[in-house]
C-alpha atoms as a PDB file:
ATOM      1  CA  UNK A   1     -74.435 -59.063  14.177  1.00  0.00           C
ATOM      2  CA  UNK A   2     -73.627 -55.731  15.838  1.00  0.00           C
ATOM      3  CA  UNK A   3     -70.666 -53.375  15.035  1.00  0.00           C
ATOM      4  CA  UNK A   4     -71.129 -51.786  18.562  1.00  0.00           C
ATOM      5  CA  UNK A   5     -71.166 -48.485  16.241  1.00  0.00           C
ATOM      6  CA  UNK A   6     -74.379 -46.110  17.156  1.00  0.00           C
ATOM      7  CA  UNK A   7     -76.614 -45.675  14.027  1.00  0.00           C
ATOM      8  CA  UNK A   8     -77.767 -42.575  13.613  1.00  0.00           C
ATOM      9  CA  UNK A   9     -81.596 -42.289  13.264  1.00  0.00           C
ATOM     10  CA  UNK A  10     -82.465 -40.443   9.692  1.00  0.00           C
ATOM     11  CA  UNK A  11     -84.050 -37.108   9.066  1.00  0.00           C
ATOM     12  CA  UNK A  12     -87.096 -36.422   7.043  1.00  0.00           C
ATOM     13  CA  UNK A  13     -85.954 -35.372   3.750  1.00  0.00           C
ATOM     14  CA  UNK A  14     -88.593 -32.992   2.395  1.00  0.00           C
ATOM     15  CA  UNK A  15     -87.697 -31.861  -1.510  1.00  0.00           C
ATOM     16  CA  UNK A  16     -90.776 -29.236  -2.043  1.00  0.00           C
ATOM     17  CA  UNK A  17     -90.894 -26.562  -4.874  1.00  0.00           C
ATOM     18  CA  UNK A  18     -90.821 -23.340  -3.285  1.00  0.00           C
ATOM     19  CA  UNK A  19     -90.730 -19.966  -4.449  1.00  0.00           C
ATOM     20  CA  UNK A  20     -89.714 -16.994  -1.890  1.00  0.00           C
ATOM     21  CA  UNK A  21     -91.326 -13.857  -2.366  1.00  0.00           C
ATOM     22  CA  UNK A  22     -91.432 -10.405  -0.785  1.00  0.00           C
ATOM     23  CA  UNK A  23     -94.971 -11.299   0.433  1.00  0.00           C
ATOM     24  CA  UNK A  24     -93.932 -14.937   2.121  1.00  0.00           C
ATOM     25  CA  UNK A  25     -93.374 -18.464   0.043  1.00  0.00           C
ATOM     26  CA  UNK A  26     -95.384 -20.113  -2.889  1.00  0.00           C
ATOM     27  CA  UNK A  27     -96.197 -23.518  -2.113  1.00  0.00           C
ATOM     28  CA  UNK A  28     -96.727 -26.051  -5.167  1.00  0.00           C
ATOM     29  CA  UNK A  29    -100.243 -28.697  -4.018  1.00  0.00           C
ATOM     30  CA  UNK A  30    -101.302 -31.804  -5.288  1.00  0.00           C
ATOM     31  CA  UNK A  31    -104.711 -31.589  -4.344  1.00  0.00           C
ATOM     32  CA  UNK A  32    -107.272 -35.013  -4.321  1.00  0.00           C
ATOM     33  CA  UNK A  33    -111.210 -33.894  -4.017  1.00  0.00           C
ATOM     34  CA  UNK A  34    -113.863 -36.117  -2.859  1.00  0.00           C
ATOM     35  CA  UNK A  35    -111.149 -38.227  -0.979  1.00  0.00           C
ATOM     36  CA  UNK A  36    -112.383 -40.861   2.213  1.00  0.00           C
ATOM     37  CA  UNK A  37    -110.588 -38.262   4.739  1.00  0.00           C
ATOM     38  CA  UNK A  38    -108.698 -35.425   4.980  1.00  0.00           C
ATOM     39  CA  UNK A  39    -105.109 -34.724   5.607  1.00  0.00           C
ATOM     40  CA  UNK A  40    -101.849 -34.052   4.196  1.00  0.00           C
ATOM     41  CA  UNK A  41    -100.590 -36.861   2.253  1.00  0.00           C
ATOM     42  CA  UNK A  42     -96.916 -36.200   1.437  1.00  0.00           C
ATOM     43  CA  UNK A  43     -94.724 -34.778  -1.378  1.00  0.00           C
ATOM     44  CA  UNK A  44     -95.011 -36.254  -4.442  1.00  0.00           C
ATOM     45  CA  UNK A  45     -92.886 -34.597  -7.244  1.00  0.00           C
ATOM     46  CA  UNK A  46     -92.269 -31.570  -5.153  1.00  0.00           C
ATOM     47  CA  UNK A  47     -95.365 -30.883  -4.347  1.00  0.00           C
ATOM     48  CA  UNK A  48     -97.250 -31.235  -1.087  1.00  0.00           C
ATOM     49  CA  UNK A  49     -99.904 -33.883  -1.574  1.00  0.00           C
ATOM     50  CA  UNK A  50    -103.589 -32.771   0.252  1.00  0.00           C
ATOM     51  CA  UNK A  51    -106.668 -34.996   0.600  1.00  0.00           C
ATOM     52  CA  UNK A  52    -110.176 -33.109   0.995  1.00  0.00           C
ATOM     53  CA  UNK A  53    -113.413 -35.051   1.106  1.00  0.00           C
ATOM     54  CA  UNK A  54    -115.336 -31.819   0.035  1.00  0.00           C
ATOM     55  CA  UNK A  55    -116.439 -32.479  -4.116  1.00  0.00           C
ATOM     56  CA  UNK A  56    -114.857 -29.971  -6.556  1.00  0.00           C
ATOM     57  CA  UNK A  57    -117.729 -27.876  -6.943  1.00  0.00           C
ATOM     58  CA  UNK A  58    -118.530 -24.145  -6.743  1.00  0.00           C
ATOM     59  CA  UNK A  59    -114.669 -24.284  -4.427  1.00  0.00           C
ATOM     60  CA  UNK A  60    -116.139 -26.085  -2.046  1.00  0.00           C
ATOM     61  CA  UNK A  61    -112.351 -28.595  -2.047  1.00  0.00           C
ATOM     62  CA  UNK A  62    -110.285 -25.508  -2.644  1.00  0.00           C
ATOM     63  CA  UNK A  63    -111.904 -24.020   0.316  1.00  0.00           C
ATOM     64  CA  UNK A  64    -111.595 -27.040   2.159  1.00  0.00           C
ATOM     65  CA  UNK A  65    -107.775 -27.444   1.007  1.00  0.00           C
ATOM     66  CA  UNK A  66    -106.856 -23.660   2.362  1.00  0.00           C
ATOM     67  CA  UNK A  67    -108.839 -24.498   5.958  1.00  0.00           C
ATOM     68  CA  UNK A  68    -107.003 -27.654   5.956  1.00  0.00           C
ATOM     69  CA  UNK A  69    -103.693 -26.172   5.461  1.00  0.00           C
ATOM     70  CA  UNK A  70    -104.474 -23.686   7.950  1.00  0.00           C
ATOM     71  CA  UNK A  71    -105.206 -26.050  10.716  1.00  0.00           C
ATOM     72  CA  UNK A  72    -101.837 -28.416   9.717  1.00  0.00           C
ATOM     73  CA  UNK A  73     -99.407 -25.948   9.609  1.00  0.00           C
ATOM     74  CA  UNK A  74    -100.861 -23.676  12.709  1.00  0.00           C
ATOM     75  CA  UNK A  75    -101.374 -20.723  10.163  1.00  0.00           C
ATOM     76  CA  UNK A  76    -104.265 -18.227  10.195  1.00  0.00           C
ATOM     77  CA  UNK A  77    -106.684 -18.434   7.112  1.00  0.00           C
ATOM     78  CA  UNK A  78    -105.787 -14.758   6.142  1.00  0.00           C
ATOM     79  CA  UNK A  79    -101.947 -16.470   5.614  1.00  0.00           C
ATOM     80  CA  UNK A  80    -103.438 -18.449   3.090  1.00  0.00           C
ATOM     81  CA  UNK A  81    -104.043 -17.524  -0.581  1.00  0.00           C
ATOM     82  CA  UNK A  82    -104.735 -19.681  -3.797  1.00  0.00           C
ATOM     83  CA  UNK A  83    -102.870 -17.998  -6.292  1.00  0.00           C
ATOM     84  CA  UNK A  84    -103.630 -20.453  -9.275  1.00  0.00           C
ATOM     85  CA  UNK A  85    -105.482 -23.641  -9.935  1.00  0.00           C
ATOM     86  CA  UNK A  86    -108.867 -22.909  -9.178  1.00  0.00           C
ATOM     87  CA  UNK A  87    -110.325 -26.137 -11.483  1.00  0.00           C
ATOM     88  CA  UNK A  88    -106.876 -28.224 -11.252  1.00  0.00           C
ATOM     89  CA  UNK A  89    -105.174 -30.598  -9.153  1.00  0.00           C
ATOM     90  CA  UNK A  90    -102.200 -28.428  -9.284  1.00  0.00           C
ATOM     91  CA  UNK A  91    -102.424 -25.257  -7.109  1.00  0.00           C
ATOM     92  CA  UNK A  92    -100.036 -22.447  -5.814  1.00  0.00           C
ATOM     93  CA  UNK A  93    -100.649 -21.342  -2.547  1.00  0.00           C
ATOM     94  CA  UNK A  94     -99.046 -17.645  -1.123  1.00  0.00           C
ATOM     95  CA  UNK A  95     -98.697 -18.333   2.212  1.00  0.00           C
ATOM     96  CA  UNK A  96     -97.530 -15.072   3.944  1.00  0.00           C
ATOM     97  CA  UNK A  97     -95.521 -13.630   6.612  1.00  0.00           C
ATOM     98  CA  UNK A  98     -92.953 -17.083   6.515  1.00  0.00           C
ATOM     99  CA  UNK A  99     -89.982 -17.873   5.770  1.00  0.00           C
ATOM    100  CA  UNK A 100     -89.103 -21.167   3.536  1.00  0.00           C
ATOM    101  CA  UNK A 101     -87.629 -22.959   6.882  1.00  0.00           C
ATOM    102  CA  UNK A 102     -90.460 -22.110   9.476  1.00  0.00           C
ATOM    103  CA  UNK A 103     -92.505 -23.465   6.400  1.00  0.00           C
ATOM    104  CA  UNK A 104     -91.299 -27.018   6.037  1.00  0.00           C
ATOM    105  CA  UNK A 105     -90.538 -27.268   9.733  1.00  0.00           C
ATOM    106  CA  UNK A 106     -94.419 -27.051  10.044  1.00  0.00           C
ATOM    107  CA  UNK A 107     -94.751 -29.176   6.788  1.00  0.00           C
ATOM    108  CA  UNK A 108     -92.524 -31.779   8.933  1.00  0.00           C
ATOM    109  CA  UNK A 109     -94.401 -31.736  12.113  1.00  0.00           C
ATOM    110  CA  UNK A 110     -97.832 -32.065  10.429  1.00  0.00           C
ATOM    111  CA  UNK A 111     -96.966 -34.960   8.118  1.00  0.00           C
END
């Protein structure tokens, strides 16, 4: 049955944890090594969820995570700095020279 009322189609809501500093915004990762194929995954618990099929050896997937994130969100690799979680699933990522909204716009358009 139809209300002949327009439904309005619904946004993306994208609930990341994201920390603004003077250099750009800290981005919280969920990252998955040795995974069948690459690409961003989602948010899960407000953090962006990245697949790499590189092993987690000698930073071969934390390499592979930064390149990826690069390519996603149309960044250059200099934008992109692992600030902590070298040997863990959970990273922090500086990525410069943004602002929080540019940076889930892109999130948005590559997911």
């Amino acid at each position: 049955m139809t209300t002949g009322s327009r439904q309005r189609a619904k946004q993306p809501f994208i609930v990341l944890n994201l920390e603004t500093t003077s250099e750009g915004v800290i981005l919280s990762v969920k990252a998955k090594a040795a995974a069948r194929k690459n690409g961003v995954m989602g948010v899960h618990d407000g953090a962006l969820k990245i697949a790499v099929t590189q092993a987690p050896e000698r930073g071969k997937a934390n390499r592979a995570i930064l390149d990826l994130l690069a390519r996603s969100l149309g960044l250059r690799k200099s934008q992109i700095e692992l600030l902590s979680g070298e040997t863990s699933p959970e990273k922090r990522i500086l990525i410069r020279a943004i602002n929080q909204e540019d940076l889930i716009r892109r999130i948005e358009a590559a997911g």
